[in-house]
PDB file of N, CA and C in Angstrom:
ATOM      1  N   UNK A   1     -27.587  12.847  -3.446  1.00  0.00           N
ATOM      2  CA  UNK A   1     -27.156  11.470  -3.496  1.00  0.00           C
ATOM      3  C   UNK A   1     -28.347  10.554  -3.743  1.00  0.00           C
ATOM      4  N   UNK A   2     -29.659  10.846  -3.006  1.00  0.00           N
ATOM      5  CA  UNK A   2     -30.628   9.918  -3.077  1.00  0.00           C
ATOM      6  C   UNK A   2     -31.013  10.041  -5.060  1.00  0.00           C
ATOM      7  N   UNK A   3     -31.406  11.320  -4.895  1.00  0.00           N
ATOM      8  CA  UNK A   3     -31.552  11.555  -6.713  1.00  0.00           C
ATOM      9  C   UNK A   3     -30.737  10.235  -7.694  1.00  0.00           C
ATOM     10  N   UNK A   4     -29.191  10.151  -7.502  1.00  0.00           N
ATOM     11  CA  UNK A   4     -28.706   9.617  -8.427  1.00  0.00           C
ATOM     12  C   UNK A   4     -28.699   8.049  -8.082  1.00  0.00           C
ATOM     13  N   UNK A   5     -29.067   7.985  -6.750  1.00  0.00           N
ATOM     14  CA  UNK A   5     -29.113   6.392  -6.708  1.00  0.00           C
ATOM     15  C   UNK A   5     -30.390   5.977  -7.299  1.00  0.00           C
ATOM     16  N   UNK A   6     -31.491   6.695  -7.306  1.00  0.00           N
ATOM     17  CA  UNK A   6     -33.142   6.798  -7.636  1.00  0.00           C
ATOM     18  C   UNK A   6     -32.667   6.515  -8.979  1.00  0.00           C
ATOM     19  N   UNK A   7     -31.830   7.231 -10.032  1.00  0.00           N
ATOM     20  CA  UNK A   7     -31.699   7.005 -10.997  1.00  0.00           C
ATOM     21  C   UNK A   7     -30.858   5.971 -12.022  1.00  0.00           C
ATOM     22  N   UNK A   8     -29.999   5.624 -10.682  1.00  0.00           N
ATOM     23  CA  UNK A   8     -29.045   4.334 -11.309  1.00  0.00           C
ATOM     24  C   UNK A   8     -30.000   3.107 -10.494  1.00  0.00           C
ATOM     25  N   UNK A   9     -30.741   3.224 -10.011  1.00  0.00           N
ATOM     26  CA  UNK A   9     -31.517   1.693  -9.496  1.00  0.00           C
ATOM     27  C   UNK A   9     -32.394   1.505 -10.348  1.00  0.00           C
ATOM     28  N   UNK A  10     -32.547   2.537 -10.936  1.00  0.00           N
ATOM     29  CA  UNK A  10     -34.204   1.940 -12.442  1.00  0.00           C
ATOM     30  C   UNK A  10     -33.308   1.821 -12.958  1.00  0.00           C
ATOM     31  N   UNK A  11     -31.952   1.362 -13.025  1.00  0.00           N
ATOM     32  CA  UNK A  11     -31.296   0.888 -14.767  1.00  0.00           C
ATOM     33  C   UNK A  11     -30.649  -0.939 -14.422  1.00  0.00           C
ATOM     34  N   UNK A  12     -31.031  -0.507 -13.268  1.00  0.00           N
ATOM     35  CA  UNK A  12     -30.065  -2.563 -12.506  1.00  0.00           C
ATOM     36  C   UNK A  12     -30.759  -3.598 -13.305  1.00  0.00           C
ATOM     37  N   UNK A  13     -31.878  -3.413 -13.988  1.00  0.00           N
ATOM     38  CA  UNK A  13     -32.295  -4.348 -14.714  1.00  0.00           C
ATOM     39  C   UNK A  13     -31.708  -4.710 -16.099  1.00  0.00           C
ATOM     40  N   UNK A  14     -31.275  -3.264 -16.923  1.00  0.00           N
ATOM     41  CA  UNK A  14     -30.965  -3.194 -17.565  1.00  0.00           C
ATOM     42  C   UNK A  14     -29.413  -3.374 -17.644  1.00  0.00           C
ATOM     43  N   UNK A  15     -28.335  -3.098 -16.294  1.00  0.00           N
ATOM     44  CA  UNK A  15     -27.182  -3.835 -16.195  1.00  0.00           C
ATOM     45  C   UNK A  15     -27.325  -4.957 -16.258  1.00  0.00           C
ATOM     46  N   UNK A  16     -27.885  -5.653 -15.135  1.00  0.00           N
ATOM     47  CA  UNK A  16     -27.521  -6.888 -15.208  1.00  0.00           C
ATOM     48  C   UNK A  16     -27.809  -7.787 -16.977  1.00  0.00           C
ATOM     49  N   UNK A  17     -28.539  -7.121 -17.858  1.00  0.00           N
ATOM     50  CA  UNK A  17     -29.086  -7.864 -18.885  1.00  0.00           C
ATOM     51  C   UNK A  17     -27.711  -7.793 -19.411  1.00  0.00           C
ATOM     52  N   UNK A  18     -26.992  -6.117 -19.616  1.00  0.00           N
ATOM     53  CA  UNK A  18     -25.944  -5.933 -20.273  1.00  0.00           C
ATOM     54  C   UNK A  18     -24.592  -6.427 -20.255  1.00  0.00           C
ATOM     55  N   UNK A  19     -24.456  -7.081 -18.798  1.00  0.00           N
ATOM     56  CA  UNK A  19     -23.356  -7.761 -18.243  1.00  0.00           C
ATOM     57  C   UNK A  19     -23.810  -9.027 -18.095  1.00  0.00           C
ATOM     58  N   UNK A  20     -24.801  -9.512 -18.407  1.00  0.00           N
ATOM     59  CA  UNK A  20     -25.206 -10.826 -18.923  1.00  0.00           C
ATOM     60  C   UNK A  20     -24.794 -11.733 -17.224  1.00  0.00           C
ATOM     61  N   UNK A  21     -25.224 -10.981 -16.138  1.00  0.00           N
ATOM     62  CA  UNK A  21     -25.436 -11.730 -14.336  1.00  0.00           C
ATOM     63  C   UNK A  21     -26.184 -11.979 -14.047  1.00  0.00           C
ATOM     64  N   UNK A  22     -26.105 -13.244 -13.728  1.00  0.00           N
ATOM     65  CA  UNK A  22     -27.037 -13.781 -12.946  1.00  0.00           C
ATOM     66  C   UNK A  22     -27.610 -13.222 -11.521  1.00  0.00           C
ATOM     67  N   UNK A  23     -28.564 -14.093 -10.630  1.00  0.00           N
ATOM     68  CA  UNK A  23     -29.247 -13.126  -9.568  1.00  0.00           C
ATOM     69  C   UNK A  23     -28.379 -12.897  -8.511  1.00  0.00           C
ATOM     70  N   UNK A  24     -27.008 -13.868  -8.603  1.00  0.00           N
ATOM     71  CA  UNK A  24     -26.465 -14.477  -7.442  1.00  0.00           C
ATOM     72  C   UNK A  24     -25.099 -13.132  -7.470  1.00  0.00           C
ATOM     73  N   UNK A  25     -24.450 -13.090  -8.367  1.00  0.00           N
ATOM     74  CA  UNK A  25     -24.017 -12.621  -9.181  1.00  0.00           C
ATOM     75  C   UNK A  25     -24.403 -10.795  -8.967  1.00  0.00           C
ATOM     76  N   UNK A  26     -25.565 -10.593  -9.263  1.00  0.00           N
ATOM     77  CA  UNK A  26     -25.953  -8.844  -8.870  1.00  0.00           C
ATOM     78  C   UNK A  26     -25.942  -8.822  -7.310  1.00  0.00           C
ATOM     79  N   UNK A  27     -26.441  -9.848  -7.144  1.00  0.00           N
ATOM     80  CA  UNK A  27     -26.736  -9.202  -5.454  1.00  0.00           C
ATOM     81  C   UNK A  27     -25.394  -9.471  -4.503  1.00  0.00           C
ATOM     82  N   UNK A  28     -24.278  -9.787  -5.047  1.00  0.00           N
ATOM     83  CA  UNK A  28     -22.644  -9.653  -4.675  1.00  0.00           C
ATOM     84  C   UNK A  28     -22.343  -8.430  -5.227  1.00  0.00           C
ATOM     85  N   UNK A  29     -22.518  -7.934  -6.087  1.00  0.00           N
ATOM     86  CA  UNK A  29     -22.684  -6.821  -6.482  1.00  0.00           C
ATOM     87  C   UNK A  29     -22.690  -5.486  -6.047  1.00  0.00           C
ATOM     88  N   UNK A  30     -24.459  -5.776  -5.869  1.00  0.00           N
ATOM     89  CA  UNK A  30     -24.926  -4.622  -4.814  1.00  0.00           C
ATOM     90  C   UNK A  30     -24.493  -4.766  -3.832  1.00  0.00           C
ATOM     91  N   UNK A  31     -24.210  -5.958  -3.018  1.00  0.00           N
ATOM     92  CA  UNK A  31     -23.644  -5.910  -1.724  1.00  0.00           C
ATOM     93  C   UNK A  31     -22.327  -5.346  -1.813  1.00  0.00           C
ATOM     94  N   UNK A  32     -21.267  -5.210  -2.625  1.00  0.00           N
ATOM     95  CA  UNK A  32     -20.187  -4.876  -2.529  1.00  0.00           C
ATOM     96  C   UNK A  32     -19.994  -3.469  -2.805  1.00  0.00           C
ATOM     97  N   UNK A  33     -21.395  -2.927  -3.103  1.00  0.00           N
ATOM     98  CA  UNK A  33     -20.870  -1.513  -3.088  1.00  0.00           C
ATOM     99  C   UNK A  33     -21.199  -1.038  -1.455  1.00  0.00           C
ATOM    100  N   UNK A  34     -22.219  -1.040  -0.850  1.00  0.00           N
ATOM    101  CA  UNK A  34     -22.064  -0.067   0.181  1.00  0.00           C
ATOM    102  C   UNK A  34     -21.139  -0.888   1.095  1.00  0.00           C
ATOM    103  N   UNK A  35     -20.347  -2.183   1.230  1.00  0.00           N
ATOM    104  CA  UNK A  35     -19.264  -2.707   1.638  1.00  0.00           C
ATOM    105  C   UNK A  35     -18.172  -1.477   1.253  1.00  0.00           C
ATOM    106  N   UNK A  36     -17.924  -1.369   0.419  1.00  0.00           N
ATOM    107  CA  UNK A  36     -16.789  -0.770  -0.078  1.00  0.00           C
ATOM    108  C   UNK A  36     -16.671   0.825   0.280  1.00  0.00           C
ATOM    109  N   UNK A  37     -17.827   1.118   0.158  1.00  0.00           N
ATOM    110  CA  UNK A  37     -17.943   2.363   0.919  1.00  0.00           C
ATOM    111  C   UNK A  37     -17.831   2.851   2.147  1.00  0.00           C
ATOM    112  N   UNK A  38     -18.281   1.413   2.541  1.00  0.00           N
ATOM    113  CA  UNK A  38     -18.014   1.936   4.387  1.00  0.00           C
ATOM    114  C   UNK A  38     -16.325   1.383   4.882  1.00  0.00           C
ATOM    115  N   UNK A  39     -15.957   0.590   3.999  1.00  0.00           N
ATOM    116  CA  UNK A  39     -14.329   0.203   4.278  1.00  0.00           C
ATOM    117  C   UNK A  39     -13.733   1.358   3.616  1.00  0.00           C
ATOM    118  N   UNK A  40     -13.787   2.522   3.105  1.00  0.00           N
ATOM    119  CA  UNK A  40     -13.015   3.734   2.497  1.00  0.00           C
ATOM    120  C   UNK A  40     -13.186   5.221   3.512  1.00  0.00           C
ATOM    121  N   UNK A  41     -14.544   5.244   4.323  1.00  0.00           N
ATOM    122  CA  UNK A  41     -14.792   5.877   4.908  1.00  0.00           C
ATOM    123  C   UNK A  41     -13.525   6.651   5.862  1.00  0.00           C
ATOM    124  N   UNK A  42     -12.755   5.572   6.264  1.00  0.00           N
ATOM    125  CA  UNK A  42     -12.146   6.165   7.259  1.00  0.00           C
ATOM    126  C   UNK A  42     -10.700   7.040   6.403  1.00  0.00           C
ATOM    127  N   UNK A  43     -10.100   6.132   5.465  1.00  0.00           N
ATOM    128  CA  UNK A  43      -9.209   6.704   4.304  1.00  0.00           C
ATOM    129  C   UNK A  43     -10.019   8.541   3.626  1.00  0.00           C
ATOM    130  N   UNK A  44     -11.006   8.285   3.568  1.00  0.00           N
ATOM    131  CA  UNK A  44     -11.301   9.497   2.805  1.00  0.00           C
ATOM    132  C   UNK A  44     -11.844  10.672   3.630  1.00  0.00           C
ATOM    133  N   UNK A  45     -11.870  10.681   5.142  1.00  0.00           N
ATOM    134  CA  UNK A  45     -12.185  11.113   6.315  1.00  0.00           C
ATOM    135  C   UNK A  45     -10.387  11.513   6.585  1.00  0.00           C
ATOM    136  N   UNK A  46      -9.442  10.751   6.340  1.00  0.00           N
ATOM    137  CA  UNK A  46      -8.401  11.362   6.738  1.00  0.00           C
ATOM    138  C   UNK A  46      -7.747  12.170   5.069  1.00  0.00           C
ATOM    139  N   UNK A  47      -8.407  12.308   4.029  1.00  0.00           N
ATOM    140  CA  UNK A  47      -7.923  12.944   2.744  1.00  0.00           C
ATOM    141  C   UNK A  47      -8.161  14.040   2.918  1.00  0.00           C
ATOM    142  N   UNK A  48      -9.831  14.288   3.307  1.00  0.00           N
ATOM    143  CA  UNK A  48     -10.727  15.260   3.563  1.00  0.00           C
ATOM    144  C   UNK A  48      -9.789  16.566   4.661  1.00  0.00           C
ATOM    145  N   UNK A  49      -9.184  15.552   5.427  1.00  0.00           N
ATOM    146  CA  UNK A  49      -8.907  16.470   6.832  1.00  0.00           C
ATOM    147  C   UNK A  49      -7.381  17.042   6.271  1.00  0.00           C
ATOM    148  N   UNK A  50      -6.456  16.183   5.368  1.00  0.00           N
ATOM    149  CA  UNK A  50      -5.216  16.731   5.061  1.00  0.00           C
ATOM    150  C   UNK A  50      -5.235  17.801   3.747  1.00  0.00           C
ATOM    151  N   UNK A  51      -6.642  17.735   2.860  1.00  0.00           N
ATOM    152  CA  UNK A  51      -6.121  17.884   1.764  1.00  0.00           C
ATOM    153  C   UNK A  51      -7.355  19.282   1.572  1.00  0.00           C
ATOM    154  N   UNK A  52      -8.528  19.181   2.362  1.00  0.00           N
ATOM    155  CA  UNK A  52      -9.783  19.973   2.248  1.00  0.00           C
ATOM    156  C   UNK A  52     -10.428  19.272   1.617  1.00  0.00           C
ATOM    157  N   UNK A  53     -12.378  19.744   1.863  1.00  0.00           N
ATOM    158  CA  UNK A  53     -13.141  19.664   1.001  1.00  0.00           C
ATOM    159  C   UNK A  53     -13.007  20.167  -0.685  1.00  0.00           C
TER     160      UNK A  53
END
């Protein structure tokens, strides 16, 4: 996991150019991903347990 975040964080410069965002703008962004991750946690903790790894 660390690997691919190592590798999608040297490109945030190059998103944000491509999606044409501002600073205010990325860093809602970034904030909304590990938001979103930790609000799914418990949903995919009960997938895990009905359905298997």
């Amino acid at each position: 996991m660390g690997f691919s975040f190592a590798s999608w964080a040297s490109r945030i410069p190059d998103i944000k150019t491509k999606l044409q965002l501002n600073e205010a703008q990325l860093g809602t962004v970034l904030l909304c991903l590990p938001l979103g991750q930790l609000l799914m946690m418990p949903f995919s903790g009960r997938l895990v347990t009905k359905y298997g790894p």
